[in-house]
Protein backbone atom coordinates (compact mmCIF):
# COMPACT_ATOMS: atom_id res chain seq x y z
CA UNK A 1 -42.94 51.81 41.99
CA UNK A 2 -39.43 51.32 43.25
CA UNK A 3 -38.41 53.99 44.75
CA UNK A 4 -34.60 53.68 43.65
CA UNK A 5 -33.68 55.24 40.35
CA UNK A 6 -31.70 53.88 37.92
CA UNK A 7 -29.83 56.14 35.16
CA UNK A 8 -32.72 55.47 32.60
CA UNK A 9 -31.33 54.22 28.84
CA UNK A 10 -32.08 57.96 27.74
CA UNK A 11 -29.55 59.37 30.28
CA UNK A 12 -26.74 56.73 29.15
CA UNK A 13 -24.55 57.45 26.33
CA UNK A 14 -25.80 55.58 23.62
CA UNK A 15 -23.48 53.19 21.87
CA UNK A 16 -22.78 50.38 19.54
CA UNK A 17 -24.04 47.17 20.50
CA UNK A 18 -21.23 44.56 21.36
CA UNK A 19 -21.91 41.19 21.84
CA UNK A 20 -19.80 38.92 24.27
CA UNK A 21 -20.33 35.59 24.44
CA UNK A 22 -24.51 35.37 25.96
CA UNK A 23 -24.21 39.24 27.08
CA UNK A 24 -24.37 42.16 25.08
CA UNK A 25 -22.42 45.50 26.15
CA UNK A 26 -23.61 49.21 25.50
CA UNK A 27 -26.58 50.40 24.00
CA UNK A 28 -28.40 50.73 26.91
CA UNK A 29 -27.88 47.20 28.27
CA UNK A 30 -26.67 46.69 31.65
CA UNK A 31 -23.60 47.75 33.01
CA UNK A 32 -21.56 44.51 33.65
CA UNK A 33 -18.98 43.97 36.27
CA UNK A 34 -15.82 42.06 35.14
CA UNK A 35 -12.42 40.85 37.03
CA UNK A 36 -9.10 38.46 36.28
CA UNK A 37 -7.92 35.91 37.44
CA UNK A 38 -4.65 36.02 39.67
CA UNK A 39 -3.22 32.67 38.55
CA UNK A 40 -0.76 30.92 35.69
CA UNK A 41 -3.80 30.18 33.34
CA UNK A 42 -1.22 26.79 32.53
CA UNK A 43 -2.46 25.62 35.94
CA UNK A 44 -5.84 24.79 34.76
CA UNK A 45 -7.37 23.70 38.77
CA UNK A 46 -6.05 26.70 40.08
CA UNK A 47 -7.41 28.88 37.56
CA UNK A 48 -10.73 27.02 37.75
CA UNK A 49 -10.82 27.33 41.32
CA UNK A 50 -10.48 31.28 40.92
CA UNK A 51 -13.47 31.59 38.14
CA UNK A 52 -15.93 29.25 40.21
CA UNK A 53 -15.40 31.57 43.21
CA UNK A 54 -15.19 34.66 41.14
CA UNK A 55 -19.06 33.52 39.72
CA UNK A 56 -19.86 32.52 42.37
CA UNK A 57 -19.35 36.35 43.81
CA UNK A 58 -21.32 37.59 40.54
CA UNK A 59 -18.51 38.29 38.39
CA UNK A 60 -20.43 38.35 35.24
CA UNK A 61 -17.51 38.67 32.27
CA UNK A 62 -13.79 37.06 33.50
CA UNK A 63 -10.51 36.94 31.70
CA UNK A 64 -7.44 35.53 31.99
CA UNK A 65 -4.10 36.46 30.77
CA UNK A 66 -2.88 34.04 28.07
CA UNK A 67 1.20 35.11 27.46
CA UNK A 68 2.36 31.75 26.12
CA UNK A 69 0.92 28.62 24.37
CA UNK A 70 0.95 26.76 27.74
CA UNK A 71 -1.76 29.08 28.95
CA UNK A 72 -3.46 29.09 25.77
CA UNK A 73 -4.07 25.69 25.25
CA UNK A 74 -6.38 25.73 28.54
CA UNK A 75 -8.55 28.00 26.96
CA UNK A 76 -10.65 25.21 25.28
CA UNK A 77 -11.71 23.65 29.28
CA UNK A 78 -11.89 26.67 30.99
CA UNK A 79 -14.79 27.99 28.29
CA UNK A 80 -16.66 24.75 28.72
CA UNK A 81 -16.61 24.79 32.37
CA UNK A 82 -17.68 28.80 32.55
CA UNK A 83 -21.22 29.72 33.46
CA UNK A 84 -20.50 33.30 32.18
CA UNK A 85 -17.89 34.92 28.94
CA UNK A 86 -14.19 34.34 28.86
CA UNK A 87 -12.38 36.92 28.11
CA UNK A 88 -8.32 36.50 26.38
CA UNK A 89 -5.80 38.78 28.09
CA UNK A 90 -3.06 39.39 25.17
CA UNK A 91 -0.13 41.24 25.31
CA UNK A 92 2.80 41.67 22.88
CA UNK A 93 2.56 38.32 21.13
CA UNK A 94 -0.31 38.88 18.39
CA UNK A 95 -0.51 35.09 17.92
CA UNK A 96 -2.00 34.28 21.54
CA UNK A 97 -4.89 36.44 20.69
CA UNK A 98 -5.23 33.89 17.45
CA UNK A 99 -4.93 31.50 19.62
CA UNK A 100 -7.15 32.19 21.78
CA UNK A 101 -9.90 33.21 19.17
CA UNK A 102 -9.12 30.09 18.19
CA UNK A 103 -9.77 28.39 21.46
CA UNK A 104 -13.43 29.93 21.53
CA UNK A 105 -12.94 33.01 23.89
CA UNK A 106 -15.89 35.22 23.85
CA UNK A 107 -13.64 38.46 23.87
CA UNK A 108 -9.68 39.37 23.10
CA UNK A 109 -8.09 42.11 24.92
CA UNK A 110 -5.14 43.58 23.13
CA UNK A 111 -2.73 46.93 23.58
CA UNK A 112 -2.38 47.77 19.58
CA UNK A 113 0.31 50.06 21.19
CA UNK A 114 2.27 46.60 22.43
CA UNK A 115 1.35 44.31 19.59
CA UNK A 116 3.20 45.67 17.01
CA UNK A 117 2.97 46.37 13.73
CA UNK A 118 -0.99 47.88 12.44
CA UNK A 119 -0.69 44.47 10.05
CA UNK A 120 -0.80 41.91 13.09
CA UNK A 121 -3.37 43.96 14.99
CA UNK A 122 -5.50 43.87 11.19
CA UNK A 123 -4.77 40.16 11.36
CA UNK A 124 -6.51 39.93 14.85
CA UNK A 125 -9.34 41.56 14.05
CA UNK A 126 -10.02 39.88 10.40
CA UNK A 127 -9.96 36.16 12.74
CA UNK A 128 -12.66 38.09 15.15
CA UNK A 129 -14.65 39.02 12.59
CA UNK A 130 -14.74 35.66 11.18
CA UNK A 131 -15.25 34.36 14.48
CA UNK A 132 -17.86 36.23 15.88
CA UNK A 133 -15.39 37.49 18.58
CA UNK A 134 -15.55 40.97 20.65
CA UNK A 135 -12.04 42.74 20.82
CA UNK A 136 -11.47 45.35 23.75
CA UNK A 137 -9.16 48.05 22.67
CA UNK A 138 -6.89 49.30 25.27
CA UNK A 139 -4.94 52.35 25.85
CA UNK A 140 -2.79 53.03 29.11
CA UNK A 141 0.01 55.87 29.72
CA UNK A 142 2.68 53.13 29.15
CA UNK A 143 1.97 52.33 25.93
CA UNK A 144 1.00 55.97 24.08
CA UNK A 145 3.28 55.58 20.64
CA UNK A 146 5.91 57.70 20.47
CA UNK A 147 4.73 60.47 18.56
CA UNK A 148 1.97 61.33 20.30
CA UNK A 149 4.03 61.58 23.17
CA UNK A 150 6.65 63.72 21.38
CA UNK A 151 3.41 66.11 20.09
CA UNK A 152 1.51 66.25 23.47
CA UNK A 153 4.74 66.69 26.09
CA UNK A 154 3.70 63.47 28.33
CA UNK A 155 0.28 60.71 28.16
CA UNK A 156 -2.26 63.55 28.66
CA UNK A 157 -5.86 62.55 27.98
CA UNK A 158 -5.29 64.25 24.62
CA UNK A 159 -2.44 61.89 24.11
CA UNK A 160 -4.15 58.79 25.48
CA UNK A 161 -7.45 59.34 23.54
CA UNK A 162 -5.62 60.52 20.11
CA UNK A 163 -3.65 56.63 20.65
CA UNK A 164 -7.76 55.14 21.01
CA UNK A 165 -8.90 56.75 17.89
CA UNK A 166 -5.86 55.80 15.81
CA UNK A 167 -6.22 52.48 16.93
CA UNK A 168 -10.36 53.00 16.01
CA UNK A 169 -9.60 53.63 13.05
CA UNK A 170 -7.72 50.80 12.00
CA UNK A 171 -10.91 48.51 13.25
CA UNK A 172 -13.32 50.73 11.06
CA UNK A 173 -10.39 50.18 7.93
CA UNK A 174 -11.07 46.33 8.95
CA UNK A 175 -15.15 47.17 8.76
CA UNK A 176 -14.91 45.58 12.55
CA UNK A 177 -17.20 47.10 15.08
CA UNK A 178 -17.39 44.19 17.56
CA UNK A 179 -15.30 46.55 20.22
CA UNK A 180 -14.99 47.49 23.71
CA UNK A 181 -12.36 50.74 24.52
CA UNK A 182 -10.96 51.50 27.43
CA UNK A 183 -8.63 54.52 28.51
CA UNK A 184 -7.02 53.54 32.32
CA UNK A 185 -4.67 55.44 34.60
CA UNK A 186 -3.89 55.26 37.81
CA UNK A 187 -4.14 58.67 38.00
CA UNK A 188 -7.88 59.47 38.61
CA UNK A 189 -8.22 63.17 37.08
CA UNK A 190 -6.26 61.76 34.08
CA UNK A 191 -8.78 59.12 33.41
CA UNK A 192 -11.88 60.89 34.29
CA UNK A 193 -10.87 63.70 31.40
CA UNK A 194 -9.59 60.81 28.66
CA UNK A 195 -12.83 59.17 29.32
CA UNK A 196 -15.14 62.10 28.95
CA UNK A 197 -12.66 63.14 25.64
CA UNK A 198 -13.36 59.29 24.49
CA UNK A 199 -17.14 59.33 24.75
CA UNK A 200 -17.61 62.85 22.96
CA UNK A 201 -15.63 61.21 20.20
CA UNK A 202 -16.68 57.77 19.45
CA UNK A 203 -20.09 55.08 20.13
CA UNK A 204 -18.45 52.42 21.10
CA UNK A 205 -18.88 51.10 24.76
CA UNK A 206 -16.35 52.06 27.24
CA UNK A 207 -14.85 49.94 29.52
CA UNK A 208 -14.18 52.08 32.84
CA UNK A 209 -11.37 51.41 35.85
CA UNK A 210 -8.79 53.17 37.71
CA UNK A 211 -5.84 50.62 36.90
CA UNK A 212 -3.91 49.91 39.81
CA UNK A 213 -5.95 51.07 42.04
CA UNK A 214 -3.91 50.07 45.34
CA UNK A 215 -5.01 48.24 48.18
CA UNK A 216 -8.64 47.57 48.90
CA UNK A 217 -9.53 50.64 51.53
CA UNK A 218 -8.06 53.21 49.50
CA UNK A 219 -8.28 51.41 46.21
CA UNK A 220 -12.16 50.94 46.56
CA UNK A 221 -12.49 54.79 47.56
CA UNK A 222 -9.78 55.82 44.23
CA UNK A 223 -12.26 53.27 41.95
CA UNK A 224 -14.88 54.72 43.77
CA UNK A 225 -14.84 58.55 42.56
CA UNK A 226 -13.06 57.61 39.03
CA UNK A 227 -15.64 55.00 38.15
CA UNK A 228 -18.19 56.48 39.96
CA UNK A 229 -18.02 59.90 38.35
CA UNK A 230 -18.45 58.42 35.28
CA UNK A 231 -20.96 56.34 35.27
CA UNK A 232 -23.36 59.28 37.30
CA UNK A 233 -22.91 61.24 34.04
CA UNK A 234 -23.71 58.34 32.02
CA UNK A 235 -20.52 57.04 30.63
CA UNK A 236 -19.42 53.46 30.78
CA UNK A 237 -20.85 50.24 29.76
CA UNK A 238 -18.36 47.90 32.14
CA UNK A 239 -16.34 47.99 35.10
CA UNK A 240 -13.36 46.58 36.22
CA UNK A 241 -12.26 47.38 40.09
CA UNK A 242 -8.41 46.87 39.89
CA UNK A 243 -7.19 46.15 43.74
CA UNK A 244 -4.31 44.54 45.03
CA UNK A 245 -6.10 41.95 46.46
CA UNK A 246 -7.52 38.43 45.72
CA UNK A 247 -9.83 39.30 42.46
CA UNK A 248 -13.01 37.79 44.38
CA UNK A 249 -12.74 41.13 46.93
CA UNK A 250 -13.22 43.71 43.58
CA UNK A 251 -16.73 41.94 42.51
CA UNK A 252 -18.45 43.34 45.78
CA UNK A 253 -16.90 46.61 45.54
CA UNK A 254 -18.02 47.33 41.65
CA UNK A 255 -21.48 46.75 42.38
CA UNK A 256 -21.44 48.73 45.60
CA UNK A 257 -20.07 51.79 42.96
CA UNK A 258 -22.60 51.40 40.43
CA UNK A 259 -25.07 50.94 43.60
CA UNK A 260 -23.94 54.27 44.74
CA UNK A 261 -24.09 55.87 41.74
CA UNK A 262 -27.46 55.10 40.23
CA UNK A 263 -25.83 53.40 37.71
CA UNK A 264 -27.29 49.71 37.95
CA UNK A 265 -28.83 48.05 41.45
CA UNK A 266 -28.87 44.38 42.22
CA UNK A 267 -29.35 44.75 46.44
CA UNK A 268 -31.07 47.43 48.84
CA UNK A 269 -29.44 50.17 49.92
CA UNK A 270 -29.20 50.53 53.55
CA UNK A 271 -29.49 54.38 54.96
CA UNK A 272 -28.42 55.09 58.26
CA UNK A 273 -27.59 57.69 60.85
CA UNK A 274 -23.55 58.56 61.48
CA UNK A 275 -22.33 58.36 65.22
CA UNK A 276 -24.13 61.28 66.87
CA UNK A 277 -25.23 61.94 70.80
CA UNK A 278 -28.89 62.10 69.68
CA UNK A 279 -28.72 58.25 68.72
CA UNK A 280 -31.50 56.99 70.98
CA UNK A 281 -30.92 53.20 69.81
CA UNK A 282 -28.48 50.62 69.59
CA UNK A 283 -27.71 51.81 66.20
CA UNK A 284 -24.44 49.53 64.96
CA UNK A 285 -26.61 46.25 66.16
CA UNK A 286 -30.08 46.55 64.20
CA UNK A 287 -27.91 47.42 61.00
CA UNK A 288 -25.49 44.42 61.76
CA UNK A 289 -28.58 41.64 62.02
CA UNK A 290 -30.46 43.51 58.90
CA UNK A 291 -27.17 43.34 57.24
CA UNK A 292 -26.55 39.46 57.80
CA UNK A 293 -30.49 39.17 57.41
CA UNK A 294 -30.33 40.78 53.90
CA UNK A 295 -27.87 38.84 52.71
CA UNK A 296 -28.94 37.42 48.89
CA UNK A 297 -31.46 39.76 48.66
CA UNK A 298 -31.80 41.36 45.01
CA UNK A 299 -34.91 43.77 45.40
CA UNK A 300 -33.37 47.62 44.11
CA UNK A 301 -34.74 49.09 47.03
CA UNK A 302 -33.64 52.13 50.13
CA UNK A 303 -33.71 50.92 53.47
CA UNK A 304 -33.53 53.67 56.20
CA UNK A 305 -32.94 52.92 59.86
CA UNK A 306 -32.29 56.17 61.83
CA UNK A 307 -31.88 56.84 65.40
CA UNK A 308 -33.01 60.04 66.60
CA UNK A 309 -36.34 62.11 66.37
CA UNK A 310 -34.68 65.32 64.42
CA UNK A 311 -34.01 63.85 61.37
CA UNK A 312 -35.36 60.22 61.70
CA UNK A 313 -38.60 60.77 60.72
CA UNK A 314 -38.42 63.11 57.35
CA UNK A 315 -35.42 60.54 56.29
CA UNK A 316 -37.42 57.19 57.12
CA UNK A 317 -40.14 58.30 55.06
CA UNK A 318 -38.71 59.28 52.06
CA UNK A 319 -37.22 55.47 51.98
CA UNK A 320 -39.16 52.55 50.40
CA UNK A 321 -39.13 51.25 53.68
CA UNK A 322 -37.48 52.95 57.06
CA UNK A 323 -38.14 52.90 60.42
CA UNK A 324 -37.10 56.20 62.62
CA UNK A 325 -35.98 54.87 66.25
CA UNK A 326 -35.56 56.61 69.71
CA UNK A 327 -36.16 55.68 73.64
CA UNK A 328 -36.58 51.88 72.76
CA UNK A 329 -39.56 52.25 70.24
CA UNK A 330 -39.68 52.88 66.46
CA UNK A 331 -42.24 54.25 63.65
CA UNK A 332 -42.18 52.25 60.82
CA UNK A 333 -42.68 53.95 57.12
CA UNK A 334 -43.56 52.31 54.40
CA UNK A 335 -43.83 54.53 51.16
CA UNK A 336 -43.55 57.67 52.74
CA UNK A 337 -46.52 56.33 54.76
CA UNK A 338 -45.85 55.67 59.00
CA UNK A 339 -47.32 51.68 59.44
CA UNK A 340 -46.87 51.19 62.58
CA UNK A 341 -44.79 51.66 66.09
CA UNK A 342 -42.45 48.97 66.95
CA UNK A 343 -40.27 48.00 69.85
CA UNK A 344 -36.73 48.27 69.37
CA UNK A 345 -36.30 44.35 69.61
CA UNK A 346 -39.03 44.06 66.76
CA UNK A 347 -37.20 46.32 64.41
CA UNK A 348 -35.70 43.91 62.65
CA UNK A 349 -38.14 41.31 61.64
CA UNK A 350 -40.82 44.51 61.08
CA UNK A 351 -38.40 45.21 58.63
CA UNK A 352 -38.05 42.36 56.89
CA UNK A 353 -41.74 41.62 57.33
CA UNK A 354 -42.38 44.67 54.94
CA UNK A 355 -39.83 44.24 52.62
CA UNK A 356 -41.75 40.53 52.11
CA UNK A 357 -45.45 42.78 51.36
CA UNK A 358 -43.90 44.88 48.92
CA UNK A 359 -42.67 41.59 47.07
CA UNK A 360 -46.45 40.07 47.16
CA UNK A 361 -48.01 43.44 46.66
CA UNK A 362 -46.04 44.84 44.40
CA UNK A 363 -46.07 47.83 41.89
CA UNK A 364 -49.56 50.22 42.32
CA UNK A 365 -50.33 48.72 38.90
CA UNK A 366 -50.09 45.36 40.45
CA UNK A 367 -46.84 44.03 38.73
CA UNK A 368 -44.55 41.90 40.77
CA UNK A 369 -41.49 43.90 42.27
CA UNK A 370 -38.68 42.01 40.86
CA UNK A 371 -34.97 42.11 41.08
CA UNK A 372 -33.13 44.67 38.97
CA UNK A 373 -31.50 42.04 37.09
CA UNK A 374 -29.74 40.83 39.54
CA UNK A 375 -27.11 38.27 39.67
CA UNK A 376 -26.53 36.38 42.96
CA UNK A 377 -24.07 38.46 45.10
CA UNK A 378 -21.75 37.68 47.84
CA UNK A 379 -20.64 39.64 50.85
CA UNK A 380 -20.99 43.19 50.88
CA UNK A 381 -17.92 45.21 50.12
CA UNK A 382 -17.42 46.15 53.03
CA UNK A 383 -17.32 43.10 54.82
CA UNK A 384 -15.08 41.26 51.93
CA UNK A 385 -11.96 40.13 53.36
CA UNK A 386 -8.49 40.80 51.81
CA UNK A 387 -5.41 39.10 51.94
CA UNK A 388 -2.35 41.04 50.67
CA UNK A 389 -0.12 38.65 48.44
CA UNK A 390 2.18 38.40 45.57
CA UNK A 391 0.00 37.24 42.44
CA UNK A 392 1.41 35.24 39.18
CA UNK A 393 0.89 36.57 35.78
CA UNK A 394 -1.85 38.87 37.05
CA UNK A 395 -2.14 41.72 33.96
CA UNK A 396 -3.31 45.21 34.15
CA UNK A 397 -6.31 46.90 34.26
């Protein structure tokens, strides 16, 4: 068996199923990682550009922001030319999320707190419903209605979940269950207690994210602990990491969170030793070329590679695969099991040389090992690069 665990589907929250475009969200499915586009969706190349990099990274749901009729009427070519669900970024004019139903999208994100009026957000969901379109529901502190703010004092997470379930309610009036919710702040204890609030109180799949996040170091460690809190108590069914950045930089990042928190894992996690005076081995290099020679790889796996004979040893072995390192030589463990001893020059491909026997062995009832499905990934998040820049037309959250 792998010796990673997933969150099994009993330890998730269960939920409504939602379907979006080929993919279904909640009930147990997996947890899908989602970003937007940083263009004018009326500059159709650009915009294609950004998706075809943005799949190529393993974004697996995109949207776009549609705020005129320019942008909308590109909604038709981008949809054919996706490989995975287009998603319709509405704000404050009701008729670009007909529009864009109209167009085909696969999901329509709308504030009900900055469409309107309760008819035009009925009239978007009745063209869903007849369209076989998902809706995401979404809540921030800017757009809490005015009573609730005058009964709770400011956008608590009473405030901010109260707004959801209004806004619930009105889909369930409209016998529409086709949605996604999300509750976002940039303030992380403020989301982390709306969410938990949101899940006790309704079974429809949460979308989770710490909007504006900031810039990618601190904005990937914010995301990292509001995200990652959630989903290691089982809440959340997709994930958005909001950074100011180009939106290719967040995909890398998300799956590194749910990674990290047991949530869903497409790569191997590498284990190794902090900077310490017992290190025995030329630590920083052997994770560098297992790094670049990992790259692509999809099998859910630990990988530990530790430097000293105090803790090496115990560590390596409780990793599917580890090697524990000191005075030029290494013990490789496979399975709690030491293989062999290897030279410190042979680390590397002994590594990889096991990692290919568990593939052909696989499981001890003699299943393949496959990838926990995986999409193809690109650089690791912590090797993504990040340009600061002004964006155009770039929504939020």
């Amino acid at each position: 068996m792998v010796h990673f665990m997933d969150l099994s589907r009993s330890e998730r929250r269960a939920t409504v199923p939602v379907r979006i475009g080929s993919l279904v969200i909640g009930s147990g499915h997996p947890i899908r990682v989602q970003s937007m586009t940083t263009t004018d969706t009326a500059d159709l190349d650009a915009t294609l550009a950004q998706i075809r990099s943005l799949e190529e990274a393993g974004c697996e749901l995109i949207r776009v922001t549609v705020p005129n009729r320019a942008a909308a009427a590109n909604l038709k070519a981008l949809r054919a030319a996706m490989h995975v669900p287009l998603i319709a970024d509405v704000h404050f004019d009701f008729r670009m999320a007909l529009l864009a139903i109209e167009a085909g999208a696969s999901k329509v994100r709308v504030n009900p707190g900055n469409i309107g009026s309760k008819e035009r957000v009925r009239e978007i969901l009745r063209a869903a419903r007849a369209a076989g379109t998902a809706v995401r529901v979404g809540v921030n502190s800017g757009s809490v209605e005015k009573d609730l703010l005058k009964k709770h004092g400011w956008p608590s997470p009473q405030a901010l979940v109260e707004s959801a379930l209004r806004h619930l309610e009105t889909c369930r009036e409209e016998d529409f269950d086709q949605v996604v919710v999300s509750i976002k702040s940039t303030d992380v204890r403020t989301c982390l207690a709306a969410n938990r609030l949101l899940a006790a109180s309704t079974s429809f799949p949460l979308h989770l994210g710490i909007t504006e996040a900031g810039l990618p170091g601190y904005g990937a460690i914010k995301s990292a602990i509001g995200i990652g809190a959630l989903l290691a108590e089982g809440i959340g069914d997709t994930i958005r990491v909001s950074l100011t950045c180009p939106p290719v930089v967040e995909i890398p990042v998300a799956f590194d969170i749910l990674k990290a928190a047991g949530a869903r894992v497409t790569s191997p996690e590498l284990i190794s030793c902090p900077t310490c005076g017992r290190i025995d081995i030329d630590l920083e290099k052997l994770m560098a070329a297992i790094t670049e020679r990992l790259r692509g790889e999809t099998l859910p796996i630990r990988i530990a590679v530790l430097g000293c004979p105090v803790n090496g040893p115990g560590e390596a072995a409780e990793a599917d695969i580890g090697i524990a390192g000191g005075g030029g030589m290494g013990v490789l463990y496979r399975k709690g099991k030491a293989v062999r001893k290897v030279r410190e020059e042979e680390m590397v491909d002994a590594l990889l040389e096991e990692i290919e026997n568990l593939k052909r062995e696989g499981a001890p009832g003699g299943e393949a090992l496959l990838p926990n499905d995986a999409r193809p990934r690109g650089i690791s998040s912590a090797e993504a690069p990040c340009t600061n820049r002004r964006t155009k037309g770039r929504g939020k959250g």
